[in-house]
PDB file of N, CA and C in Angstrom:
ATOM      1  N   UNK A   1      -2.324 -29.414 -11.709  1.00  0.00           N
ATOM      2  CA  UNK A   1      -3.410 -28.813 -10.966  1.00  0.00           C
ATOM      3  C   UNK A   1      -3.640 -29.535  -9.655  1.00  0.00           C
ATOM      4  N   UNK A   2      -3.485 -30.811  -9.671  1.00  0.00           N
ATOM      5  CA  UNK A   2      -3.820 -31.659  -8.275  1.00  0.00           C
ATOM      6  C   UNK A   2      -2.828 -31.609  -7.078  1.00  0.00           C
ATOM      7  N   UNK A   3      -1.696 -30.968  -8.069  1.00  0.00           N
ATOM      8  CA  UNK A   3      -0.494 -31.237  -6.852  1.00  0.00           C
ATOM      9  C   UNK A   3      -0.686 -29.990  -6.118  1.00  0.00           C
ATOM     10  N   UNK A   4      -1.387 -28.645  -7.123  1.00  0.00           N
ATOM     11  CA  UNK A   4      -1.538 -27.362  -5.935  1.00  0.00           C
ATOM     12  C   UNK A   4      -2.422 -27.461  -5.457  1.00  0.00           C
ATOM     13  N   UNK A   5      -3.443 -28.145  -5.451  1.00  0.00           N
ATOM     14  CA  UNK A   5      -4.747 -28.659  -5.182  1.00  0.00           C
ATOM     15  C   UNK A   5      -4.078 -29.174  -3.575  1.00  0.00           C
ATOM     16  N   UNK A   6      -3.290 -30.018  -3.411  1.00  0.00           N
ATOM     17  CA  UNK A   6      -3.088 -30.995  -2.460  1.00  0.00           C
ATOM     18  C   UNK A   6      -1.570 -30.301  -1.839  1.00  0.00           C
ATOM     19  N   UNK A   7      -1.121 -29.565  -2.422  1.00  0.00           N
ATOM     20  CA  UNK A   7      -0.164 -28.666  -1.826  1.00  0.00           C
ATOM     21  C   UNK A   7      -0.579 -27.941  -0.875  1.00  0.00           C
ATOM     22  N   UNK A   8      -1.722 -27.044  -1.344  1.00  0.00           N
ATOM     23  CA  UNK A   8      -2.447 -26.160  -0.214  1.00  0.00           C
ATOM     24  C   UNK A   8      -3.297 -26.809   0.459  1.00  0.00           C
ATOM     25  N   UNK A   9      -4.046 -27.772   0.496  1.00  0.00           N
ATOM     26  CA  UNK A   9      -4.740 -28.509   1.529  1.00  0.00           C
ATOM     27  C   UNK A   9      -3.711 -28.715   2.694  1.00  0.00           C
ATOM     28  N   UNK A  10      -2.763 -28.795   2.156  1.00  0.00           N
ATOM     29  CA  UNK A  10      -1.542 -29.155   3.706  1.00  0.00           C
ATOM     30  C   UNK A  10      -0.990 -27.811   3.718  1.00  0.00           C
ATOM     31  N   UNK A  11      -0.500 -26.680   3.062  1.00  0.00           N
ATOM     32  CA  UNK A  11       0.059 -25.445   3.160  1.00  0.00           C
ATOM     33  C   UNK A  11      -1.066 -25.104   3.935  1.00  0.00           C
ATOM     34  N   UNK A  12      -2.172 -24.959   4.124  1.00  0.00           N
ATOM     35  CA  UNK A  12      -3.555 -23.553   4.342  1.00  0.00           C
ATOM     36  C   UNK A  12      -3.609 -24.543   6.018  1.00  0.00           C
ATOM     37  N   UNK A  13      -3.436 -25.803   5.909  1.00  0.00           N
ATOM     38  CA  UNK A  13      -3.811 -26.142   7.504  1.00  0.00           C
ATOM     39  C   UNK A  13      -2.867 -25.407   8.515  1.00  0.00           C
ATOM     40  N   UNK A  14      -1.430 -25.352   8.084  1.00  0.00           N
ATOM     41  CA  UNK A  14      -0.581 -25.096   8.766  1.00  0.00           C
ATOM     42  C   UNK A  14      -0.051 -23.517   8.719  1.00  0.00           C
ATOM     43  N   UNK A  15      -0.719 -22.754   7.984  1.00  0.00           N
ATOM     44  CA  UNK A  15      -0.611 -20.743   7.839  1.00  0.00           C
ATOM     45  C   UNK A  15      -0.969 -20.229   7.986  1.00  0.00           C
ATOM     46  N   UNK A  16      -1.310 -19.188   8.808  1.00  0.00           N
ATOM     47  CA  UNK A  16      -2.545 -18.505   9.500  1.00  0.00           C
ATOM     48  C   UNK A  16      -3.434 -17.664   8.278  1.00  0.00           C
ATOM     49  N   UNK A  17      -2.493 -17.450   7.678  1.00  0.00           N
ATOM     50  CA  UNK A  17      -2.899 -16.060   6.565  1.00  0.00           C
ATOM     51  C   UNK A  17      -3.840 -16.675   4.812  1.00  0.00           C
ATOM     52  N   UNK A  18      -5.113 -16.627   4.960  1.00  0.00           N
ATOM     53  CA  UNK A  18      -5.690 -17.234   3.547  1.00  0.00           C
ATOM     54  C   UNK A  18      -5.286 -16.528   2.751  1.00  0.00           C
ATOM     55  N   UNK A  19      -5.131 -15.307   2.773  1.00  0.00           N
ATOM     56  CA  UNK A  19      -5.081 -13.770   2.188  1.00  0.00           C
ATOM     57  C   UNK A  19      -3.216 -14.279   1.011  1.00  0.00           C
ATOM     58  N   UNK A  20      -2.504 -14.628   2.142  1.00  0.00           N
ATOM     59  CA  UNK A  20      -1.401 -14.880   1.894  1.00  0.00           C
ATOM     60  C   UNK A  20      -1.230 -16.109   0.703  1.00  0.00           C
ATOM     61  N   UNK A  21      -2.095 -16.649   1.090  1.00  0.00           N
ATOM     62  CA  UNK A  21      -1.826 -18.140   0.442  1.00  0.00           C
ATOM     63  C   UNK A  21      -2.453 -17.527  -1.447  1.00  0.00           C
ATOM     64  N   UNK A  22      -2.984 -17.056  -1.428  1.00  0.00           N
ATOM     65  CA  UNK A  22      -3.595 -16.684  -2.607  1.00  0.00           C
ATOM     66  C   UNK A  22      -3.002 -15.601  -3.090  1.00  0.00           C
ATOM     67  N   UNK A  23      -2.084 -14.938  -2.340  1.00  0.00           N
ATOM     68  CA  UNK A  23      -1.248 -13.661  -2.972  1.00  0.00           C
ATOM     69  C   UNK A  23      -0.091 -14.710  -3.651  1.00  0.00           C
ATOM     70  N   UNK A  24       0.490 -15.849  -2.686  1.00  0.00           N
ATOM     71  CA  UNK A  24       1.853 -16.361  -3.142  1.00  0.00           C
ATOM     72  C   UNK A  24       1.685 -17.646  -4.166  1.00  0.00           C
ATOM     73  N   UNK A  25       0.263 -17.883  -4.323  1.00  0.00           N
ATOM     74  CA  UNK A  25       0.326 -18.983  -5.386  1.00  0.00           C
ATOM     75  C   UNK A  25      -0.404 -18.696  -6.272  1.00  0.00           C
ATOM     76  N   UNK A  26      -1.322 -17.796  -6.040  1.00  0.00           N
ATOM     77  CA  UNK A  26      -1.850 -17.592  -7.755  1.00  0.00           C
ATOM     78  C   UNK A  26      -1.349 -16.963  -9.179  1.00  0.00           C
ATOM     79  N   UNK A  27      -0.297 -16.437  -8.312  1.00  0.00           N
ATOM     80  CA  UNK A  27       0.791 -15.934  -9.906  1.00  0.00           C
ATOM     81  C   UNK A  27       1.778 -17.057 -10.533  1.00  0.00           C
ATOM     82  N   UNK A  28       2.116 -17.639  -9.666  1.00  0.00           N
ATOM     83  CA  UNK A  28       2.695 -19.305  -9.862  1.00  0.00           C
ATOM     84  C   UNK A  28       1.757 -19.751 -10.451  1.00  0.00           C
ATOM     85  N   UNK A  29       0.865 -20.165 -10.210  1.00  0.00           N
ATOM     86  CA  UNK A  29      -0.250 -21.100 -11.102  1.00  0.00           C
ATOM     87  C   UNK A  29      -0.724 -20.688 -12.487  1.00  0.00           C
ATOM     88  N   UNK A  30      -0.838 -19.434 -11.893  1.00  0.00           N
ATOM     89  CA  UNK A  30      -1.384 -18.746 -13.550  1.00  0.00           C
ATOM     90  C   UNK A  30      -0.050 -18.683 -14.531  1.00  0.00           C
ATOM     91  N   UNK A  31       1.186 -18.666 -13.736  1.00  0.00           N
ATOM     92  CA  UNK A  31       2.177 -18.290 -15.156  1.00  0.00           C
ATOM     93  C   UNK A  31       2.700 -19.689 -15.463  1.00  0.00           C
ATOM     94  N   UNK A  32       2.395 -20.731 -14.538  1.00  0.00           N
ATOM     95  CA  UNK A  32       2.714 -21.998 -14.687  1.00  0.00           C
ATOM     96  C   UNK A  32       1.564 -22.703 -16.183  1.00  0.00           C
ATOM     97  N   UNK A  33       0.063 -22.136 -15.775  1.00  0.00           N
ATOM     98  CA  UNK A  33      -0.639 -22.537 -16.894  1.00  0.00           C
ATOM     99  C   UNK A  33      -0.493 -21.466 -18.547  1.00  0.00           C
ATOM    100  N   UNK A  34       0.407 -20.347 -18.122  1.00  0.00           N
ATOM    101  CA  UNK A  34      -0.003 -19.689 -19.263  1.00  0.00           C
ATOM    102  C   UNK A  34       1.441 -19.981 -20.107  1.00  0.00           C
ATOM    103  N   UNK A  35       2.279 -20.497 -19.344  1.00  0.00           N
ATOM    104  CA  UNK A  35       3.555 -21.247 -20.142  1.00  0.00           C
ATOM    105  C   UNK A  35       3.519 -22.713 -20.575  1.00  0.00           C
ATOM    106  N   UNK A  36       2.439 -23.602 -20.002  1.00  0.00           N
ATOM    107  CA  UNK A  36       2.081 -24.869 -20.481  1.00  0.00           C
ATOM    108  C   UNK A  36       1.054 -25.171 -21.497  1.00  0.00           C
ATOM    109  N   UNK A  37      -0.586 -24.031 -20.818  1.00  0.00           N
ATOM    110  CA  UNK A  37      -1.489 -24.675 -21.373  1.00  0.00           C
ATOM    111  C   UNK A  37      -1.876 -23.597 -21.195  1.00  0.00           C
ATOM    112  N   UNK A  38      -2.796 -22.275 -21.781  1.00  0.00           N
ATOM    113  CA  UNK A  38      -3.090 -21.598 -21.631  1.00  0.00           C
ATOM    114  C   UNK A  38      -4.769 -21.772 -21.028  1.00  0.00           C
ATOM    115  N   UNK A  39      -5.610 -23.190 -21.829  1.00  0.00           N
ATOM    116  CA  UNK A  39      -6.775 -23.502 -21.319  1.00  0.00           C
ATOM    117  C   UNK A  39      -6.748 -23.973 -19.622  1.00  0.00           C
ATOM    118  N   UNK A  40      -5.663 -24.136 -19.239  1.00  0.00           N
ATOM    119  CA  UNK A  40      -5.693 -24.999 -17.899  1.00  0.00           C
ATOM    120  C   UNK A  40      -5.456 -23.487 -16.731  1.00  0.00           C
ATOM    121  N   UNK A  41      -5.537 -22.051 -17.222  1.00  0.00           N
ATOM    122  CA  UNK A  41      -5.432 -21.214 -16.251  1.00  0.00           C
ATOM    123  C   UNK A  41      -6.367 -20.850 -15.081  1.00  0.00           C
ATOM    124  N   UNK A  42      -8.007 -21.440 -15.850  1.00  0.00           N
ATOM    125  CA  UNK A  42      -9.035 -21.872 -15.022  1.00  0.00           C
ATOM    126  C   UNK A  42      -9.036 -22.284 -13.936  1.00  0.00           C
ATOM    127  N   UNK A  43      -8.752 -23.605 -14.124  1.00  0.00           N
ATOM    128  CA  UNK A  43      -8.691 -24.957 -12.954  1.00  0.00           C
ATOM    129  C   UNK A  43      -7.544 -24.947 -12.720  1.00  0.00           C
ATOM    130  N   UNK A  44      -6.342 -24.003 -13.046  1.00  0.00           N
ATOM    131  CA  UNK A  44      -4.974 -24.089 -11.892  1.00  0.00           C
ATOM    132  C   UNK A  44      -5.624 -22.839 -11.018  1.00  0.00           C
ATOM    133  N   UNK A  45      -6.180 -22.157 -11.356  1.00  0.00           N
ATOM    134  CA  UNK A  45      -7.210 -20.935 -10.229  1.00  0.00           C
ATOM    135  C   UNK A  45      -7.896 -21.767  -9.038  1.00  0.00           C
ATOM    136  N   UNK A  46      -8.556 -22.530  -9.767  1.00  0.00           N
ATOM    137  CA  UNK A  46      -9.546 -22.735  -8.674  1.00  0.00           C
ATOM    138  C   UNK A  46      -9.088 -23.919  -8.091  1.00  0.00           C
ATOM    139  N   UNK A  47      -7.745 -24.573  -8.280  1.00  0.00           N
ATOM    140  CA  UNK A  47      -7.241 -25.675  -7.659  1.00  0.00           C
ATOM    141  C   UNK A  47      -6.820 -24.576  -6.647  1.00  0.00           C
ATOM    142  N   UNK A  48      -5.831 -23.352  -6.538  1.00  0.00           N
ATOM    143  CA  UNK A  48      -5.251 -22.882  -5.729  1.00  0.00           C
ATOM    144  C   UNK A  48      -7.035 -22.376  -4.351  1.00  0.00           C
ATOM    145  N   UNK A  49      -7.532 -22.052  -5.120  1.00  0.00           N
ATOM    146  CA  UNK A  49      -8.792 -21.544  -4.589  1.00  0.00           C
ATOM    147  C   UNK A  49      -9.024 -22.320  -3.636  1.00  0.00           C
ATOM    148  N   UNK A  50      -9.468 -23.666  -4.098  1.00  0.00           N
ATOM    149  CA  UNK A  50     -10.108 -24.755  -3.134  1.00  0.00           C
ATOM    150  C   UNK A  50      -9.215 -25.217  -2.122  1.00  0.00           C
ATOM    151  N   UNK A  51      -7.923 -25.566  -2.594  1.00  0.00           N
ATOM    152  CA  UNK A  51      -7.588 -26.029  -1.678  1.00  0.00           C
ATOM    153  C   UNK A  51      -6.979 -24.809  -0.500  1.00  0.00           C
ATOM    154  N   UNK A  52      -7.062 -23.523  -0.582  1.00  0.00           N
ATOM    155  CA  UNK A  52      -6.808 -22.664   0.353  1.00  0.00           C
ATOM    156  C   UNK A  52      -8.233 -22.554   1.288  1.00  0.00           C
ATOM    157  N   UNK A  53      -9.010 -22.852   0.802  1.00  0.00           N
ATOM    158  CA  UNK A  53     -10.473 -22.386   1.085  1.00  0.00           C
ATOM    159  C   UNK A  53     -10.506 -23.766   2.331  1.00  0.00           C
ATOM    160  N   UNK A  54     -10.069 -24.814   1.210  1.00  0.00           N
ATOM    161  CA  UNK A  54     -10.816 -26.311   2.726  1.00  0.00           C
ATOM    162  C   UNK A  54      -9.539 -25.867   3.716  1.00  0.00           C
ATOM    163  N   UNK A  55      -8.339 -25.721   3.185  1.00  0.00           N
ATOM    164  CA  UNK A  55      -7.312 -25.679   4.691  1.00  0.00           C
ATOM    165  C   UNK A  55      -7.731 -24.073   5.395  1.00  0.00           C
ATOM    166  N   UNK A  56      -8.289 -23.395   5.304  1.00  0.00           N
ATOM    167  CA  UNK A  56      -8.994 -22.268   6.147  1.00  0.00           C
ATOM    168  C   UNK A  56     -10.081 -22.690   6.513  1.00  0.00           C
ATOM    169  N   UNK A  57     -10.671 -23.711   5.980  1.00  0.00           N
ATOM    170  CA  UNK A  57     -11.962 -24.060   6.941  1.00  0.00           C
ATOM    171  C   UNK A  57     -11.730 -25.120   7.846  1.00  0.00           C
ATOM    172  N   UNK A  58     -10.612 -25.885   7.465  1.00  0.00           N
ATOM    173  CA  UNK A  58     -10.351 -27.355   8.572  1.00  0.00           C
ATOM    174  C   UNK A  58      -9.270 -26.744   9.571  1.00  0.00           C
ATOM    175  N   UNK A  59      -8.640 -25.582   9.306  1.00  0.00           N
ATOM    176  CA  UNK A  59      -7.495 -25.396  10.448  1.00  0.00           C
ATOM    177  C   UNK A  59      -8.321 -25.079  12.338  1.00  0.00           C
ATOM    178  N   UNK A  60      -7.592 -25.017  12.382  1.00  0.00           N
ATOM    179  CA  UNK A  60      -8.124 -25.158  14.155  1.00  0.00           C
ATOM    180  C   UNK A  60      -7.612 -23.917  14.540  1.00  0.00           C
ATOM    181  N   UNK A  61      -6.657 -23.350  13.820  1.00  0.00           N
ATOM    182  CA  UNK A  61      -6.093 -21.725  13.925  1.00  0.00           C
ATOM    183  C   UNK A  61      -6.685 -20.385  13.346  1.00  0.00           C
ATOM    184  N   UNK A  62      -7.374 -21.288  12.521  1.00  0.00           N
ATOM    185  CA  UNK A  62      -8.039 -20.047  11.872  1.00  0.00           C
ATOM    186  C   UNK A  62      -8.880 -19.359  12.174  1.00  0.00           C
ATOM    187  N   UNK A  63      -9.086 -17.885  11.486  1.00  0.00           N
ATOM    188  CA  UNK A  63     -10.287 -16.870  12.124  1.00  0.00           C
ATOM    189  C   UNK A  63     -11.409 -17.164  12.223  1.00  0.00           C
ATOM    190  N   UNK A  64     -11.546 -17.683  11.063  1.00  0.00           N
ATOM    191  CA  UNK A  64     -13.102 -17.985  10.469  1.00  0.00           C
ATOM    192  C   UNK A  64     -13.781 -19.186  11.235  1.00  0.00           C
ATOM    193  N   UNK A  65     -12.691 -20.381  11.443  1.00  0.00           N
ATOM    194  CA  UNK A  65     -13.024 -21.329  12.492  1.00  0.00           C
ATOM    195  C   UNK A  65     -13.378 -20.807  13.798  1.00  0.00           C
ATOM    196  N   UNK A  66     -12.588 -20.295  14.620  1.00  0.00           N
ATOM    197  CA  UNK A  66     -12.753 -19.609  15.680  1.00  0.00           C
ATOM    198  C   UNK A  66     -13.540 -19.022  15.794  1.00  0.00           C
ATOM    199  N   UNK A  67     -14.240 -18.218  15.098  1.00  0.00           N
ATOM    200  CA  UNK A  67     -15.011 -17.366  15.024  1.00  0.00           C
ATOM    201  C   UNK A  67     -16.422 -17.928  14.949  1.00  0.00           C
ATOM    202  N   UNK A  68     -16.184 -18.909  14.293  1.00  0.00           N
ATOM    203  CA  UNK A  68     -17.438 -19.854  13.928  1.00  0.00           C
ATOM    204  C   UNK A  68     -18.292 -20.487  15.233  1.00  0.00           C
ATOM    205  N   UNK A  69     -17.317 -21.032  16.027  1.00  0.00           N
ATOM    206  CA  UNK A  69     -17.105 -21.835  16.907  1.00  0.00           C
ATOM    207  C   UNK A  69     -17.523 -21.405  18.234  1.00  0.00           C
ATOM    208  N   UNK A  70     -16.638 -19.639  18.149  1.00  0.00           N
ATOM    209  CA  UNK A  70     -17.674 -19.048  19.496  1.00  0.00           C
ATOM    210  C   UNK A  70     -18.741 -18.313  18.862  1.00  0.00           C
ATOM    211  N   UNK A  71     -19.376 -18.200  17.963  1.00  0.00           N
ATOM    212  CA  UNK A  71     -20.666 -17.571  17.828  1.00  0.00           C
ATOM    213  C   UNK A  71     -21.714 -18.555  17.621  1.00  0.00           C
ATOM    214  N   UNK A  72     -21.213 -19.880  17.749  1.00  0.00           N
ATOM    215  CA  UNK A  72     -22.219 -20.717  17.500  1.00  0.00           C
ATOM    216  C   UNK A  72     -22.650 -21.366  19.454  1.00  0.00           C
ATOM    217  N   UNK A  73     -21.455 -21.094  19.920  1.00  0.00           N
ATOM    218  CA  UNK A  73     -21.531 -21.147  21.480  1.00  0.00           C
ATOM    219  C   UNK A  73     -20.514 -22.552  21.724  1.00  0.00           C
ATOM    220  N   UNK A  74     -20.162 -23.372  20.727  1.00  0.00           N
ATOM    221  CA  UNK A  74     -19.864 -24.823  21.096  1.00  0.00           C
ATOM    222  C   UNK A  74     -18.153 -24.939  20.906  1.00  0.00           C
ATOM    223  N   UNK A  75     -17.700 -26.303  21.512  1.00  0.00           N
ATOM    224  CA  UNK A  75     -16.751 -26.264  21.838  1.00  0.00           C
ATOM    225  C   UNK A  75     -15.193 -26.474  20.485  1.00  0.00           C
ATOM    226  N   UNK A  76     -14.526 -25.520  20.485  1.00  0.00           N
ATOM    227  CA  UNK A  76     -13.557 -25.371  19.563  1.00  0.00           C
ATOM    228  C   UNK A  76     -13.485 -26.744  18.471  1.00  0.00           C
ATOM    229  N   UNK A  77     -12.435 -27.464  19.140  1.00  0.00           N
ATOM    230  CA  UNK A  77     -12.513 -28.442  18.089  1.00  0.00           C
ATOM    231  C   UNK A  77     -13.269 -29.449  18.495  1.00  0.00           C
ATOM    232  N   UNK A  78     -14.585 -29.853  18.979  1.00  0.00           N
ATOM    233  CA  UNK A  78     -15.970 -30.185  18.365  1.00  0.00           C
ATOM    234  C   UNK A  78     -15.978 -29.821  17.187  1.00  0.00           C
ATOM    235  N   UNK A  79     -15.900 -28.227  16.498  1.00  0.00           N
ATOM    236  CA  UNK A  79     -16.589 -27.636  15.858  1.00  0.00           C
ATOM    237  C   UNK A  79     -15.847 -28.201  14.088  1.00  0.00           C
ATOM    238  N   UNK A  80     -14.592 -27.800  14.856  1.00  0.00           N
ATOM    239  CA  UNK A  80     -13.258 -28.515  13.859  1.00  0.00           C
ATOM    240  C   UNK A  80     -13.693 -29.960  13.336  1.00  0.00           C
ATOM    241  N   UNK A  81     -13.887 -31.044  14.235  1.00  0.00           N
ATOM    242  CA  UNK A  81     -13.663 -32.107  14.030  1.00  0.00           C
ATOM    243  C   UNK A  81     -15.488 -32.422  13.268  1.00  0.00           C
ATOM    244  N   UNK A  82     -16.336 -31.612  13.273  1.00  0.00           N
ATOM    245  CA  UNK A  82     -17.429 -32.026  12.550  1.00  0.00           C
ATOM    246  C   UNK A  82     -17.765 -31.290  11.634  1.00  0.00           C
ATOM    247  N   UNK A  83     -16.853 -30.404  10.959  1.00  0.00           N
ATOM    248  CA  UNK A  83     -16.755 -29.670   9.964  1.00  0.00           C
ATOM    249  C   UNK A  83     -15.656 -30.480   8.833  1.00  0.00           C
ATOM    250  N   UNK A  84     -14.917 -31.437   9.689  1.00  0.00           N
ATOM    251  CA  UNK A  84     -14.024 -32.090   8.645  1.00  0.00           C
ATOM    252  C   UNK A  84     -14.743 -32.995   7.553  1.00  0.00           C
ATOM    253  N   UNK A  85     -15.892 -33.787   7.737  1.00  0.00           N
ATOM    254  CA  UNK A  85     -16.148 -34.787   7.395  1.00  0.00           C
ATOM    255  C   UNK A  85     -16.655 -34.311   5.923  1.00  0.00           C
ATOM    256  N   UNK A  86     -17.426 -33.389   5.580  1.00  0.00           N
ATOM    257  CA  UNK A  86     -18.023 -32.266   4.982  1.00  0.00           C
ATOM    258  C   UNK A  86     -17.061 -31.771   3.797  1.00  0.00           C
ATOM    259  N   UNK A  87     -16.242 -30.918   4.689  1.00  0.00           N
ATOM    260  CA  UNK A  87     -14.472 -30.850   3.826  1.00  0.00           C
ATOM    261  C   UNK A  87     -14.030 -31.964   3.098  1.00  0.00           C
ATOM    262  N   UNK A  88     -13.471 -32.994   3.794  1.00  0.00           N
ATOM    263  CA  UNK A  88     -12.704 -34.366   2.980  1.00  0.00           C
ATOM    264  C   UNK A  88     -13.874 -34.836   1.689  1.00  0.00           C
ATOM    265  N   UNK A  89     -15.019 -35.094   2.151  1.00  0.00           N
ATOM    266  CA  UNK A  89     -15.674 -35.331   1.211  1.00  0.00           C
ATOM    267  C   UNK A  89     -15.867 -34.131   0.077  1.00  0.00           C
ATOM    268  N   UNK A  90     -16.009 -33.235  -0.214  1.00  0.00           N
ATOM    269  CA  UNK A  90     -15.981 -32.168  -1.370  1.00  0.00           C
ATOM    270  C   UNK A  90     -13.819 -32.004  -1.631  1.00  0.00           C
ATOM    271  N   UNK A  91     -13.406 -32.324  -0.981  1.00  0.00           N
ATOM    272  CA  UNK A  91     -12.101 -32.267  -1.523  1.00  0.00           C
ATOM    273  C   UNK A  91     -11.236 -33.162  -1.984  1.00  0.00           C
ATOM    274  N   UNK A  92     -12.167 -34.343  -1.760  1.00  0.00           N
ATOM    275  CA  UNK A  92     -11.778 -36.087  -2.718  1.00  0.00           C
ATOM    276  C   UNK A  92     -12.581 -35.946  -3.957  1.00  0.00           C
ATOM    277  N   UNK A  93     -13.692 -35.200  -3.877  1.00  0.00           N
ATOM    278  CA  UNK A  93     -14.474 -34.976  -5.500  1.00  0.00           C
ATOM    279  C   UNK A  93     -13.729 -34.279  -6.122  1.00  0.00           C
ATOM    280  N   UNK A  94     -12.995 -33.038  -5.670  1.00  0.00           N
ATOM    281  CA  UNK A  94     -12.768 -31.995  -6.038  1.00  0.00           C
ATOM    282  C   UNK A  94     -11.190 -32.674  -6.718  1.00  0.00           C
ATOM    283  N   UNK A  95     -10.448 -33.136  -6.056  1.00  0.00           N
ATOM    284  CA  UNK A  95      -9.294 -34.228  -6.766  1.00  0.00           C
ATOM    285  C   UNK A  95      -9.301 -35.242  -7.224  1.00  0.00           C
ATOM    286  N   UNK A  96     -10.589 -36.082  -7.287  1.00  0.00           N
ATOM    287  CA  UNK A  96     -11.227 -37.134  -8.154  1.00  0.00           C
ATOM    288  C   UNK A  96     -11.509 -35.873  -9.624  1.00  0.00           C
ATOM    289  N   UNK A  97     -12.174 -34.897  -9.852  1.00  0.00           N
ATOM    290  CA  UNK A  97     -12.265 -34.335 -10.829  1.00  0.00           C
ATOM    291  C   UNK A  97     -11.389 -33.586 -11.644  1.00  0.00           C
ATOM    292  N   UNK A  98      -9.882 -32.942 -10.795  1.00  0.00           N
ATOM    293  CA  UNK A  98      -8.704 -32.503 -10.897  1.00  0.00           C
ATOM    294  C   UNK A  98      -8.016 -33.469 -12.063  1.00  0.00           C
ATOM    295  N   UNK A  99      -8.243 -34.496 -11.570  1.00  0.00           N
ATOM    296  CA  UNK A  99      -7.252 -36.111 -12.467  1.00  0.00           C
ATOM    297  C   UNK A  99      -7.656 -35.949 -13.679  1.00  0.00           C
ATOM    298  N   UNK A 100      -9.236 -35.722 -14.183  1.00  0.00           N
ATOM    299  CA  UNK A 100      -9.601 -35.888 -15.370  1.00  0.00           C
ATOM    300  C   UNK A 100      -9.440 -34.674 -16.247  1.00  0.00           C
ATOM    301  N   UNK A 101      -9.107 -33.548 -15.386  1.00  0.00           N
ATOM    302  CA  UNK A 101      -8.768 -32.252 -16.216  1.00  0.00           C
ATOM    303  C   UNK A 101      -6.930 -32.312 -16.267  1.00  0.00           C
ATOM    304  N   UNK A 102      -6.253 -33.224 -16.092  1.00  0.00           N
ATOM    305  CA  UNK A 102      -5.050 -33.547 -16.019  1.00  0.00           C
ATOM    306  C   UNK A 102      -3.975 -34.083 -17.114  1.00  0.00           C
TER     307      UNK A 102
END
């Protein structure tokens, strides 16, 4: 779970498409947990989840950033770079808690 967890934190920074990232790994994850562990299909979900979710919110390419960024009026990556701190911290809990479901 931690490695797709930390797979897509670096896949989602660098792909424009969230849409994508969740079409091409959630059938992997789910058939990965339903051939190992059938209880772990949960949290291989929402590992793929989260970590698509923080790399669409930390990318500097993304819509939702961009979008964020001019409707708030302020400057691009300003917006990036004080939205990270926020991110890293909920995504070191989020793989601090990954380990123990491991």
């Amino acid at each position: 779970m931690l490695s797709f967890f930390v797979r897509l934190l670096i896949k989602r920074r660098i792909q424009q498409e969230l849409w994508g990232s969740f079409g091409i790994l959630l059938p992997i994850a789910g058939e990965i947990a339903a051939v190992t562990d059938l209880n772990l299909l949960l949290p291989m979900m929402a590992a793929v989840l989260g970590g698509a979710v923080f790399g669409d919110h930390c990318s500097p390419i993304s819509d939702t950033t961009i979008l964020s960024s001019t409707g708030a009026g302020c400057n691009h990556i300003d917006h990036v770079m004080t939205q990270l701190p926020y991110a890293l911290l909920a995504a070191v809990f989020t793989g601090i808690g990954m380990l123990f479901l491991d």
